[in-house]
Protein backbone atom coordinates (compact mmCIF):
# COMPACT_ATOMS: atom_id res chain seq x y z
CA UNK A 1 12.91 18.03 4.48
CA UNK A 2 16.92 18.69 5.29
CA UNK A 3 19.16 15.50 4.81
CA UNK A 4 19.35 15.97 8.76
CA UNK A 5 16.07 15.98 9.51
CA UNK A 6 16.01 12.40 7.30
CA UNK A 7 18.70 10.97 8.46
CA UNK A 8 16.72 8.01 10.85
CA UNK A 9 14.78 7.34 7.59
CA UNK A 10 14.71 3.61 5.83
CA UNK A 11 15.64 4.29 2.32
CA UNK A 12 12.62 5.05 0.12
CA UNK A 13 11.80 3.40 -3.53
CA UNK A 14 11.00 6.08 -5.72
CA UNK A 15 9.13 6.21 -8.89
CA UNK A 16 9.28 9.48 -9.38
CA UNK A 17 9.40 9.79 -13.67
CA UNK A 18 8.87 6.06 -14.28
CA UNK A 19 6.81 5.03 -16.67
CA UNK A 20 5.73 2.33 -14.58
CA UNK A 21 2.19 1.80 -15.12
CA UNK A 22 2.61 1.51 -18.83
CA UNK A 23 5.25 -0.49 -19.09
CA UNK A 24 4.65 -3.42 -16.12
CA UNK A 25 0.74 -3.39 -16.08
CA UNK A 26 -0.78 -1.83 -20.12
CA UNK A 27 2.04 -3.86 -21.86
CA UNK A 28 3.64 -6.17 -19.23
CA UNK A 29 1.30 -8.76 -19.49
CA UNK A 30 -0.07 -8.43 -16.54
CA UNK A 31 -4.07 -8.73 -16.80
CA UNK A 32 -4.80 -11.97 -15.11
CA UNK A 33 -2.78 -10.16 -11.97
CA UNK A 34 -4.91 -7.31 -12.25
CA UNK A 35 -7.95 -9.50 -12.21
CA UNK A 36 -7.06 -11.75 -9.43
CA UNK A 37 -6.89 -8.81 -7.33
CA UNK A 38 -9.97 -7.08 -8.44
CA UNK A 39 -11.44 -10.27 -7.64
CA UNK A 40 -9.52 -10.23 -3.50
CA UNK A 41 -10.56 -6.53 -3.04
CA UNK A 42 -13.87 -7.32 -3.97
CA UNK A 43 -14.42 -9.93 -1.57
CA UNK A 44 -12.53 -7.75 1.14
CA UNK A 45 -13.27 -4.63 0.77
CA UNK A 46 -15.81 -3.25 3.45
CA UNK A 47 -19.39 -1.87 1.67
CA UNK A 48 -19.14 1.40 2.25
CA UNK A 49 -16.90 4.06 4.38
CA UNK A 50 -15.80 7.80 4.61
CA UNK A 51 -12.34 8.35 4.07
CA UNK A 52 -9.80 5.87 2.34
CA UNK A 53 -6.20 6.36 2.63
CA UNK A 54 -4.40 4.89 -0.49
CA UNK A 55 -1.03 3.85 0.39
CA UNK A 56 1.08 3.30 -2.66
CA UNK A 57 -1.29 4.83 -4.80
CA UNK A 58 0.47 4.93 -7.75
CA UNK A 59 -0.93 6.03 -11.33
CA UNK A 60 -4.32 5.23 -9.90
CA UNK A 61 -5.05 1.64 -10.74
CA UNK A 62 -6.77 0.12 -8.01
CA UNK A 63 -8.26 3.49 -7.35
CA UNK A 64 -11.71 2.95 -9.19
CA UNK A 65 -12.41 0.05 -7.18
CA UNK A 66 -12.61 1.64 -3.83
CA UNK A 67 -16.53 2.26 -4.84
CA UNK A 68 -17.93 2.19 -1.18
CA UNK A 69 -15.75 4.93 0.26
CA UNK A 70 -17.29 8.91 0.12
CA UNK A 71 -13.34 10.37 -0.52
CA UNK A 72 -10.18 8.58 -0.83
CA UNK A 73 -6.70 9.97 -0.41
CA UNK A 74 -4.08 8.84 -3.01
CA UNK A 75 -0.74 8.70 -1.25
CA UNK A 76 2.54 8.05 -3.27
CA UNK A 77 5.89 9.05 -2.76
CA UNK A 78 5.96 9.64 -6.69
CA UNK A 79 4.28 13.21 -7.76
CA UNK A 80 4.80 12.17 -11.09
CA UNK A 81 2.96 8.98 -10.57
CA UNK A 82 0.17 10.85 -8.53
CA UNK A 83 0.31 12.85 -12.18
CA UNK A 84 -0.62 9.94 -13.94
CA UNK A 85 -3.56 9.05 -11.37
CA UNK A 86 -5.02 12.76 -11.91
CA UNK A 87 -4.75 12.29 -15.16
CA UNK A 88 -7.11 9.19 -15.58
CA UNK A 89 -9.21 10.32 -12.29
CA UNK A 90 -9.76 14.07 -12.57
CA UNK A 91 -9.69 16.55 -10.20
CA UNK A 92 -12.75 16.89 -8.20
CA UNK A 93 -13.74 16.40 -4.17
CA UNK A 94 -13.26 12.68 -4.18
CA UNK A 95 -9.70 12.76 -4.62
CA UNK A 96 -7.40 14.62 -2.25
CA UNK A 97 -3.44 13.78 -4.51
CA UNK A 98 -0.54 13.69 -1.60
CA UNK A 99 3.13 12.99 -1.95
CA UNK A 100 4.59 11.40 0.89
CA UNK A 101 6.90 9.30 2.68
CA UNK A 102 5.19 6.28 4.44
CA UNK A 103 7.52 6.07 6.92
CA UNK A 104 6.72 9.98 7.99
CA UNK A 105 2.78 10.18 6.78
CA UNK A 106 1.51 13.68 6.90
CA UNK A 107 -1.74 12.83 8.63
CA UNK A 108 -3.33 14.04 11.84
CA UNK A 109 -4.20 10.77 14.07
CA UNK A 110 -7.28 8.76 13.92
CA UNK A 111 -8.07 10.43 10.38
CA UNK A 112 -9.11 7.46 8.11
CA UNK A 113 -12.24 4.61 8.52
CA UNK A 114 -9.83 2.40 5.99
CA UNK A 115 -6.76 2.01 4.42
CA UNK A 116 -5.23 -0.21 1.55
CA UNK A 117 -1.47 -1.11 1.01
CA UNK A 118 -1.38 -2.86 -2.35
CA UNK A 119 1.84 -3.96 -3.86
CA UNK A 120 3.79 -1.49 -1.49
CA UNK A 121 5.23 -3.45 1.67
CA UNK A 122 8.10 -5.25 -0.50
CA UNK A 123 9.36 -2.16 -0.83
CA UNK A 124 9.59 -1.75 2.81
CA UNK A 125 12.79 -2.11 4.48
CA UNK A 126 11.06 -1.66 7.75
CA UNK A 127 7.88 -2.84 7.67
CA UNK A 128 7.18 -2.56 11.00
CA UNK A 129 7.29 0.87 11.19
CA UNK A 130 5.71 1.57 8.12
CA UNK A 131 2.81 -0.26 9.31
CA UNK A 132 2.26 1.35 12.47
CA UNK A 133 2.30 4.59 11.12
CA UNK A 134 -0.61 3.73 8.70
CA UNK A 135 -2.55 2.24 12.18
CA UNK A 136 -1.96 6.07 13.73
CA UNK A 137 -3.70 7.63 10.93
CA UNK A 138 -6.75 5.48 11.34
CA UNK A 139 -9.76 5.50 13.66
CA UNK A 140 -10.07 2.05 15.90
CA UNK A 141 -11.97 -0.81 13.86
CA UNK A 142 -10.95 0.85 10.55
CA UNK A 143 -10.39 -1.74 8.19
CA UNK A 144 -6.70 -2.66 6.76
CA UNK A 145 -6.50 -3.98 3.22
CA UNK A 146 -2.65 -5.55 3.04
CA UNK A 147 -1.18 -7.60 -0.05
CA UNK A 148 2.49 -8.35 0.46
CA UNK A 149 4.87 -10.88 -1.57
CA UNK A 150 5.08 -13.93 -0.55
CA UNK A 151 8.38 -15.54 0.43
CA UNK A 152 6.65 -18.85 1.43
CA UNK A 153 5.49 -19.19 -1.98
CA UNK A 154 5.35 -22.99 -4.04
CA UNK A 155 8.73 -21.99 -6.69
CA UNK A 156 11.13 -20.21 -4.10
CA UNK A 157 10.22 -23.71 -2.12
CA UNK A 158 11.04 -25.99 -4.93
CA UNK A 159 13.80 -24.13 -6.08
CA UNK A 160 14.94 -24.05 -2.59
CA UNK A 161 14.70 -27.81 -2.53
CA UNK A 162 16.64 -28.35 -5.81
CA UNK A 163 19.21 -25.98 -3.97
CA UNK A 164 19.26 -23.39 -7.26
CA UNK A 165 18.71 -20.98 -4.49
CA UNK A 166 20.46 -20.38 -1.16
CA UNK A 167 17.75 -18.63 1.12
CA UNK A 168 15.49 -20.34 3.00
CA UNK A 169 11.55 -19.69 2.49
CA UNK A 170 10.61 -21.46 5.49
CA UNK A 171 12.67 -18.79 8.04
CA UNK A 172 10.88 -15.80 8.89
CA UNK A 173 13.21 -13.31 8.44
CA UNK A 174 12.83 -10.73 4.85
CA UNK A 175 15.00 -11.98 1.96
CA UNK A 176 15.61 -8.48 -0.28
CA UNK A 177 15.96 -10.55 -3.88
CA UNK A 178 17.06 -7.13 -5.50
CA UNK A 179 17.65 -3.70 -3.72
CA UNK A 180 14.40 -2.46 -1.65
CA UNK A 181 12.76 -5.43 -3.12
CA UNK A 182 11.46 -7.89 -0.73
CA UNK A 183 9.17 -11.04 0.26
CA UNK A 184 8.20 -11.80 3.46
CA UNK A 185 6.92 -14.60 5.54
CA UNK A 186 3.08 -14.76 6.15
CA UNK A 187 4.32 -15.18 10.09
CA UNK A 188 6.33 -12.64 10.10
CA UNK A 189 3.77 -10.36 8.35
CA UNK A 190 0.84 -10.93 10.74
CA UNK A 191 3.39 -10.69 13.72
CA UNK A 192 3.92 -7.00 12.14
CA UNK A 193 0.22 -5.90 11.98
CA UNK A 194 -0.58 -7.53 15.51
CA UNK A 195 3.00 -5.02 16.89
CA UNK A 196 1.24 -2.23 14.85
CA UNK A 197 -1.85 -2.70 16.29
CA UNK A 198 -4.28 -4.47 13.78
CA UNK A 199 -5.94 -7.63 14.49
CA UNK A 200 -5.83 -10.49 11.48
CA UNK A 201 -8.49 -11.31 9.87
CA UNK A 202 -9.89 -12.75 6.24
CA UNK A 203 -6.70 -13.89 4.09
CA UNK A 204 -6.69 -14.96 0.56
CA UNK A 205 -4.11 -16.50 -1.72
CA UNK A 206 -2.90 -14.35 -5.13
CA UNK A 207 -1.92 -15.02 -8.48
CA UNK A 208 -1.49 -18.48 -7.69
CA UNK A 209 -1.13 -19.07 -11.47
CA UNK A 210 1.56 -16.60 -12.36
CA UNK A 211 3.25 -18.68 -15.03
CA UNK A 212 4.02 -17.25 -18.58
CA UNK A 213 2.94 -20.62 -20.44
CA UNK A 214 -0.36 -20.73 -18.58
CA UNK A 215 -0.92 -16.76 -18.69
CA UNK A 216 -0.59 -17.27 -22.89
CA UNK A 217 -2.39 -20.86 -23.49
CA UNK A 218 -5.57 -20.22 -20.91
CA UNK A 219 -8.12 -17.38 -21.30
CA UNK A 220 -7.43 -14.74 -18.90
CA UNK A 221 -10.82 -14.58 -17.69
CA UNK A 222 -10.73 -18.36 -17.12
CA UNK A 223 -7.01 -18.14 -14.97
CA UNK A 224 -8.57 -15.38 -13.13
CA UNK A 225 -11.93 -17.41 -12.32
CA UNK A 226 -9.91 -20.28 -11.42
CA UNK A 227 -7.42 -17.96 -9.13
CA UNK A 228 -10.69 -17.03 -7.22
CA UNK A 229 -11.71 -20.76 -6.09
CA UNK A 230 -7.85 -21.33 -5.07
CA UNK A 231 -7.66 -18.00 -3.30
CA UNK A 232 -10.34 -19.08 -0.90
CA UNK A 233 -7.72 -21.78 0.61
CA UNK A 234 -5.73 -18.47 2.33
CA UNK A 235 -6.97 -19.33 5.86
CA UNK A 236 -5.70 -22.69 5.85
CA UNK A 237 -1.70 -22.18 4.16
CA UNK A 238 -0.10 -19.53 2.04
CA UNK A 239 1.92 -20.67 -0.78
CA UNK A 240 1.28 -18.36 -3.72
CA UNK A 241 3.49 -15.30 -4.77
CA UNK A 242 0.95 -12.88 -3.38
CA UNK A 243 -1.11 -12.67 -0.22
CA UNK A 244 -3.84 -10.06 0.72
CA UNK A 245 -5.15 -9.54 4.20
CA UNK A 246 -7.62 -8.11 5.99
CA UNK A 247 -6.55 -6.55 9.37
CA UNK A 248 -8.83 -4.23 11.86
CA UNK A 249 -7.39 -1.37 13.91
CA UNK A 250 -8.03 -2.32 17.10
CA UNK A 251 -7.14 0.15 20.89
CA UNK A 252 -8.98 3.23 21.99
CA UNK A 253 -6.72 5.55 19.75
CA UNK A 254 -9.11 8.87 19.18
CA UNK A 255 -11.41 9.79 16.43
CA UNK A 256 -9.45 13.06 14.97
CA UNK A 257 -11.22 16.18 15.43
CA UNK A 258 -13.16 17.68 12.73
CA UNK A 259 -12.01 19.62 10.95
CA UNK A 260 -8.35 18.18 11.46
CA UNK A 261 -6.57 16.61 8.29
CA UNK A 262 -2.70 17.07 7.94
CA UNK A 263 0.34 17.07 10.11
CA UNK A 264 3.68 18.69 9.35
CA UNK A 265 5.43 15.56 8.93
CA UNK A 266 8.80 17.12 9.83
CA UNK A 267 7.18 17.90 13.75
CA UNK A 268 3.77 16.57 14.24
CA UNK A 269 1.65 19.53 14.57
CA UNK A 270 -1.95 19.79 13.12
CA UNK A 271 -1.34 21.98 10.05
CA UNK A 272 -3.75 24.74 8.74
CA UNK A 273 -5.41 25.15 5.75
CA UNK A 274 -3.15 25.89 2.70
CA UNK A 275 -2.53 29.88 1.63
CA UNK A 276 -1.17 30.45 -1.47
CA UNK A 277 -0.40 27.26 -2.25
CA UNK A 278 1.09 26.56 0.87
CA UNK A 279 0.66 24.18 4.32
CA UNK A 280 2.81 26.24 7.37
CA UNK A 281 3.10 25.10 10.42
CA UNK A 282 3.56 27.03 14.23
CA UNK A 283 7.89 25.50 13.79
CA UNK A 284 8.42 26.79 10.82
CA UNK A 285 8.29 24.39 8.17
CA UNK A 286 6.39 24.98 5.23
CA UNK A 287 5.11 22.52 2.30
CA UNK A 288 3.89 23.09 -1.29
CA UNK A 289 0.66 22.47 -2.64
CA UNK A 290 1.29 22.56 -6.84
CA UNK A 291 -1.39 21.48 -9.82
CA UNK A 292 -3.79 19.60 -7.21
CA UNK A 293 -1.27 17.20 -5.61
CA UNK A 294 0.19 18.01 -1.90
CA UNK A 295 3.58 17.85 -1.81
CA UNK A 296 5.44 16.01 1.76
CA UNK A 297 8.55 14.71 -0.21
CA UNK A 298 10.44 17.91 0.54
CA UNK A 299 9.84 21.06 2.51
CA UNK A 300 9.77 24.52 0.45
C-alpha cells in the first residue's frame, strides 16, 4: 500500500522479526498468565463454530485452544510472527496465515461466526475503529472474545492514591504508559463494542495475581486455580490488570456469499482466487501470497 493511500491510518505496532514469543511468554515468566487465560477462554469460548478470525494472532499461542471452530484464520500484522505460528501449527486446511492491518482487514463482510482479540487492543490507538472493522467481518450473533488492559486496575489505583503517579484510573479516557501501549477503562471499552455494534455480555477478571513474589513462592497451578474463583467476580467490578469479554454481533448485517473470502483492502472489492501467487483486484492493486501466509501489509 503507497504512503498515500495510508496516510488516514493510526500508527501500527509491529512485530515484524521480534522474537517475542520466546522471550516474554517461554522465558518471561509468564505461565500463570498463560493459564489464567486458558482458564477465561475456556469458560467463554462458544462449543463449536465455522470460521474463527484470530486477531493478533501472533506466533500461534492461543491458537490450539480454539478447539470448537472447523477453520480459523490467523491474522497478524507480523509475517514473521505468522512464521513462527506455521511453524508450531503446520500447514494444512485449518489454518488460512494472513498479514494484515486491523485497522484495514482484508475480509469480505459478514465472513466469520467468531472472532478473538487477545492481548491486541492496547496496542490500539483507535480502538474504536479497530473494533468496528472486526464487527464488519462477522455474521450477526457471532461471538466476540475481547481481553484488553485494564487501566482501572487495584496498583495504578493505589499508586494513584500515594500520588507516585499522575494519571487518573478512574477517568475514562486511554492513558498510553509507553508509545502504542495502552490501558483502558472497562466503561470506555464496552462503550466501544456497543458504537461497533456488539452487545456485552459474560466478563471475567485476569491475572489478578500478577505479582513476581507470589508468581515464585505459590505453585503456578495453584495461582492459576485461585485466579479462576476471583475471575468469576468480573460482572460485579473490574480491578485486575486484565479483562476478557464476551460481546455478540448484533444488526441485520448479511451473511457473505459463498464462496466470498477476501477484499482488496486498499478499495473494498471482493477479490478472486490467487494466480501465481497472487490476489488482483478489478482497480488494480495486487497482493502477494508467499510460503502459505497472505500478505495485506503492502501491495506488490
Amino acid at each position: 500500500m503507497s504512503a498515500e493511500e495510508r496516510d488516514d491510518n493510526p500508527p501500527v505496532c509491529d512485530y515484524e522479526g521480534s522474537d517475542y514469543q520466546e522471550r516474554f511468554w517461554e522465558q518471561g515468566g509468564r505461565a500463570y498468565e498463560d493459564g489464567a487465560e486458558a482458564v477465561a477462554l475456556r469458560r467463554l469460548l462458544p462449543s463449536g463454530g465455522r470460521l474463527l478470525l484470530e486477531v493478533g494472532a501472533g506466533a500461534g499461542r492461543n491458537t490450539p485452544r480454539y478447539t470448537g471452530y472447523e477453520r480459523i484464520v490467523l491474522m497478524d500484522y507480523s509475517s514473521t510472527q505468522l512464521a513462527q505460528a506455521q511453524a508450531r501449527l503446520g500447514q494444512s486446511e485449518k489454518y488460512i496465515y494472513v498479514a494484515a492491518d486491523v485497522y484495514r482487514l482484508p475480509f469480505v463482510d459478514g465472513l466469520f461466526d467468531g472472532a478473538t482479540m487477545i492481548r491486541v487492543l492496547h496496542h490500539m490507538a483507535e480502538p474504536e475503529k479497530a473494533l468496528a472493522q472486526v464487527r464488519s467481518a462477522l455474521q450477526p450473533g457471532a461471538v466476540f472474545i475481547l481481553e484488553y488492559a485494564n487501566k482501572l486496575n487495584l496498583k495504578a489505583i493505589l499508586r494513584y492514591l500515594l500520588r507516585k503517579q499522575t494519571w487518573s484510573p478512574f477517568s475514562e479516557e486511554p492513558v498510553e504508559f509507553m508509545a502504542l501501549n495502552f490501558d483502558f477503562h472497562p466503561r470506555a471499552v464496552r462503550r466501544y463494542l456497543r458504537n461497533a455494534g456488539f452487545s456485552v455480555g459474560r466478563i471475567l477478571t485476569v491475572s489478578h495475581f500478577r505479582i513476581g513474589i507470589l508468581k515464585r513462592l505459590v505453585p503456578t497451578r495453584l495461582l492459576v486455580w485461585l485466579d479462576s474463583l476471583a475471575s468469576l467476580t468480573g460482572p460485579l467490578w473490574q480491578f485486575s490488570p486484565s479483562v476478557f469479554v464476551r460481546a455478540e454481533a448484533v444488526g441485520s448485517t448479511a451473511k457473505a456469499a459463498t464462496g466470498a473470502f477476501f477484499k482488496c483492502p486498499a478499495c473494498g472489492t471482493a477479490l478472486p482466487e490467487a494466480k501465481g501467487g497472487v490476489l488482483a483486484c478489478g482497480n488494480g492493486h495486487r497482493w502477494g501470497v508467499k510460503d502459505g501466509i497472505y500478505n495485506f501489509k503492502e501491495m506488490l
